[in-house]
Protein backbone atom coordinates (compact mmCIF):
# COMPACT_ATOMS: atom_id res chain seq x y z
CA UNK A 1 88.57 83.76 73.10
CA UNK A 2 86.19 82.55 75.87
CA UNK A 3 84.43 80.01 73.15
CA UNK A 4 88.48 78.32 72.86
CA UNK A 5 88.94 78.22 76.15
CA UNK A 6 85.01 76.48 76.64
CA UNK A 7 85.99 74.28 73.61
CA UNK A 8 89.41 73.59 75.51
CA UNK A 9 87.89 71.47 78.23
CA UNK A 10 85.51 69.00 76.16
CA UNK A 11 85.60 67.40 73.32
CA UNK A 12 83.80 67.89 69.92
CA UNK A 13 83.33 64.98 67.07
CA UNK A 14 81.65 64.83 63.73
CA UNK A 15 81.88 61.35 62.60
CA UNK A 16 79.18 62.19 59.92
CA UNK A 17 81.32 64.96 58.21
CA UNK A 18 84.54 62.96 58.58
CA UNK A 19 83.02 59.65 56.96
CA UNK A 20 81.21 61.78 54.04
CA UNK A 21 84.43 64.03 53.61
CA UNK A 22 87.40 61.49 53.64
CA UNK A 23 87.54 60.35 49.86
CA UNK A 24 88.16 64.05 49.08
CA UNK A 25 91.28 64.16 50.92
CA UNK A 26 94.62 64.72 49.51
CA UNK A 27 97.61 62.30 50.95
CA UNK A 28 100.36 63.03 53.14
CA UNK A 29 103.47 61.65 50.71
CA UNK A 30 106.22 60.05 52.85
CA UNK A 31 109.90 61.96 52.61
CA UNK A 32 112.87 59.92 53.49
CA UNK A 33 113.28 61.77 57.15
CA UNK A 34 109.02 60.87 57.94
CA UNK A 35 109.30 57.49 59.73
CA UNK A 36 106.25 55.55 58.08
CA UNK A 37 103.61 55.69 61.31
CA UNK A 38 103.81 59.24 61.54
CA UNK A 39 102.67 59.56 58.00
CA UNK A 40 99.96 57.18 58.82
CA UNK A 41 99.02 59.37 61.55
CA UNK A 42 98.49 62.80 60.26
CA UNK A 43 96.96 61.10 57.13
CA UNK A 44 93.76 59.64 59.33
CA UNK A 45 93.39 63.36 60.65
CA UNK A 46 93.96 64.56 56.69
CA UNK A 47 91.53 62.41 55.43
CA UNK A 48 88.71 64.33 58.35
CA UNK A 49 89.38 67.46 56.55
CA UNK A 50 89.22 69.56 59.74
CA UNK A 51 92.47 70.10 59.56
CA UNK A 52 94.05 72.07 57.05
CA UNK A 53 97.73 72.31 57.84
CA UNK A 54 99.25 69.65 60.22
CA UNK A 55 103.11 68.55 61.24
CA UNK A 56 105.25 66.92 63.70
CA UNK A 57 108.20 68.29 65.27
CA UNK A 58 110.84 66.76 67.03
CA UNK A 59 111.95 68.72 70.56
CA UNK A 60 114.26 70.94 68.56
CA UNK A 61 111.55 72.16 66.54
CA UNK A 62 113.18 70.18 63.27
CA UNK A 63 110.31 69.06 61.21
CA UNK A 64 109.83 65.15 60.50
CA UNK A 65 106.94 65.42 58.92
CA UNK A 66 103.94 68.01 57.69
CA UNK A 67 101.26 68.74 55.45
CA UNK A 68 103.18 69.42 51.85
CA UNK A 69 100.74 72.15 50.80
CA UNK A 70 102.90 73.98 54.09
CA UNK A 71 105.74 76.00 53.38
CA UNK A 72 107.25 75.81 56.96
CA UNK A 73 110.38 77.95 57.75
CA UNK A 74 112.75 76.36 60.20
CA UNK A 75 112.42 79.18 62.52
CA UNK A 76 108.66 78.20 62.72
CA UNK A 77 109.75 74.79 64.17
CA UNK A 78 112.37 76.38 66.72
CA UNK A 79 109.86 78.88 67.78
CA UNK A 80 107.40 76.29 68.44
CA UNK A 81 109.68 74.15 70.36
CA UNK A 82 110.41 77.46 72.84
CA UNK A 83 106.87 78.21 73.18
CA UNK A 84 106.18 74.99 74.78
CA UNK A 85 109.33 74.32 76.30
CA UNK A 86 109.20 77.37 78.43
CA UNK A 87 107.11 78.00 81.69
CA UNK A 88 103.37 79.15 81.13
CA UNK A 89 102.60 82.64 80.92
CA UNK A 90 99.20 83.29 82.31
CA UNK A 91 96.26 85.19 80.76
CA UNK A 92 96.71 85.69 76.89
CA UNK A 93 100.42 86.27 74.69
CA UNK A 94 100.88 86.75 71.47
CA UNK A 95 104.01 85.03 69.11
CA UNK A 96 104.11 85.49 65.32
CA UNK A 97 104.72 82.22 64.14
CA UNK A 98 104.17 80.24 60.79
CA UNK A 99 103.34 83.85 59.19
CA UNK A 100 100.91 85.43 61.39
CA UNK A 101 100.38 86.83 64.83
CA UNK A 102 98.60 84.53 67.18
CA UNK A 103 96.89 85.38 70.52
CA UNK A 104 97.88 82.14 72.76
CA UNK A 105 96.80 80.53 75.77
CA UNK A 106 98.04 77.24 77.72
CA UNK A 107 95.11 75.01 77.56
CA UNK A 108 94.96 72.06 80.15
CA UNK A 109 98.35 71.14 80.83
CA UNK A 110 101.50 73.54 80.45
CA UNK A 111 102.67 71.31 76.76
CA UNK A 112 99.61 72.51 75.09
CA UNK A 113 99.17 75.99 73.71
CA UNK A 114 95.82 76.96 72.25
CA UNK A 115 95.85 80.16 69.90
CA UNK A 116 93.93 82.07 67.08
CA UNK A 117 94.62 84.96 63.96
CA UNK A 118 92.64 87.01 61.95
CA UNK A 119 92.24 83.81 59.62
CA UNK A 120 93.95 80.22 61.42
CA UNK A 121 93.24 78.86 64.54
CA UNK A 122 96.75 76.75 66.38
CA UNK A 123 96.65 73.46 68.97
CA UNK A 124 99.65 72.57 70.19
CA UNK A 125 100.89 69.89 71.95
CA UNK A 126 104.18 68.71 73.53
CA UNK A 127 105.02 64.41 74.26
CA UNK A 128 107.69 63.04 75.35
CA UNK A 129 109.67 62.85 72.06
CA UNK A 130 107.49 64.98 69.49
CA UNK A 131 105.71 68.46 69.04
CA UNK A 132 102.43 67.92 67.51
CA UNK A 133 101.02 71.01 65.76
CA UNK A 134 97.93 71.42 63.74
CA UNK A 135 96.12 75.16 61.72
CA UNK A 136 92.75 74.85 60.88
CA UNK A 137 89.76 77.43 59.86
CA UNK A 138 88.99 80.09 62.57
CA UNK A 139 85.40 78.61 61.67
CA UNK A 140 86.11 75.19 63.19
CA UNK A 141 88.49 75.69 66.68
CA UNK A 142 86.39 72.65 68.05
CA UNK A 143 87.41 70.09 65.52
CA UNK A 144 91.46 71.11 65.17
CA UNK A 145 92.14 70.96 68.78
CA UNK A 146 89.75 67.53 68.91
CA UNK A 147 91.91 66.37 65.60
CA UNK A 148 94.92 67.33 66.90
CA UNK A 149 94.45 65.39 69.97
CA UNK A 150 94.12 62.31 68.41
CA UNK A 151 97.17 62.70 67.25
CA UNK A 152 99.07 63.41 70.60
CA UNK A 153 96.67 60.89 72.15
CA UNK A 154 98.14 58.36 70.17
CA UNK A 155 101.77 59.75 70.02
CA UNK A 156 101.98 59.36 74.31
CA UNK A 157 100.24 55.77 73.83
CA UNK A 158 102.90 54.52 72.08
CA UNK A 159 105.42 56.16 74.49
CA UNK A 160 106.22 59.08 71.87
């Protein structure tokens, strides 16, 4: 847990791996409720392959767009949406959430959550308008939360 919360305060990128890896990725396809530049988004992080699992939320927790290979449950969504709308708890909680029990932490700012299973590791970030959510490999927790960041980066640029 102390290597996430290191990893938590800087940065990690592998433009090496993400160049060499992106032809292998498999597209995000649009669905009539996934407004076209979120789709763009999460595809640049899909194409990195750091990521496994990705989607955005609105503040409700309704999904508007995500990975298709992830079979999300709307309760998933809504218990996302509590666990950063609420006030940080300090130290270490745990919420099972898309399946699995994860040990979580606020990380930098109280809208993003930080948190790791026996298999996934979970970044999560509130904007204004969105939840931004992303699973990867508990071999690479340096690369999701970078990845995922991006993503929310680019989200509060545009106001989002």
């Amino acid at each position: 847990m102390k290597l996430l919360q290191l990893i938590c305060r800087k940065d990690k990128h592998d433009d090496e791996d993400s160049k060499r890896d992106m032809d292998k990725a498999p597209r995000f396809i649009p669905t009539s409720q996934s407004p076209l530049d979120l789709v763009l988004l999460l595809d640049k992080v899909n194409q990195r392959l750091k990521v496994k699992e990705a989607v955005i939320l609105d503040l409700h927790g309704n999904v508007l767009h995500a990975t298709p290979s992830w079979p999300l449950l709307l309760d998933d969504g809504h218990k996302m949406a509590k666990v950063l709308s609420v006030a940080p708890t300090p130290g270490l909680w745990k919420v099972f959430i898309f399946g699995q029990d994860f040990h979580c932490f606020h990380c930098d700012s109280d809208q993003t959550v930080l948190g790791t299973s026996a298999t996934k590791v979970m970044a999560a970030h509130m904007t204004r308008k969105h939840i931004v959510v992303g699973l990867a490999s508990e071999r690479d927790p340096g690369s999701c939360l970078y990845e995922m960041k991006l993503v929310w980066s680019e989200l509060e640029a545009r106001g989002l």
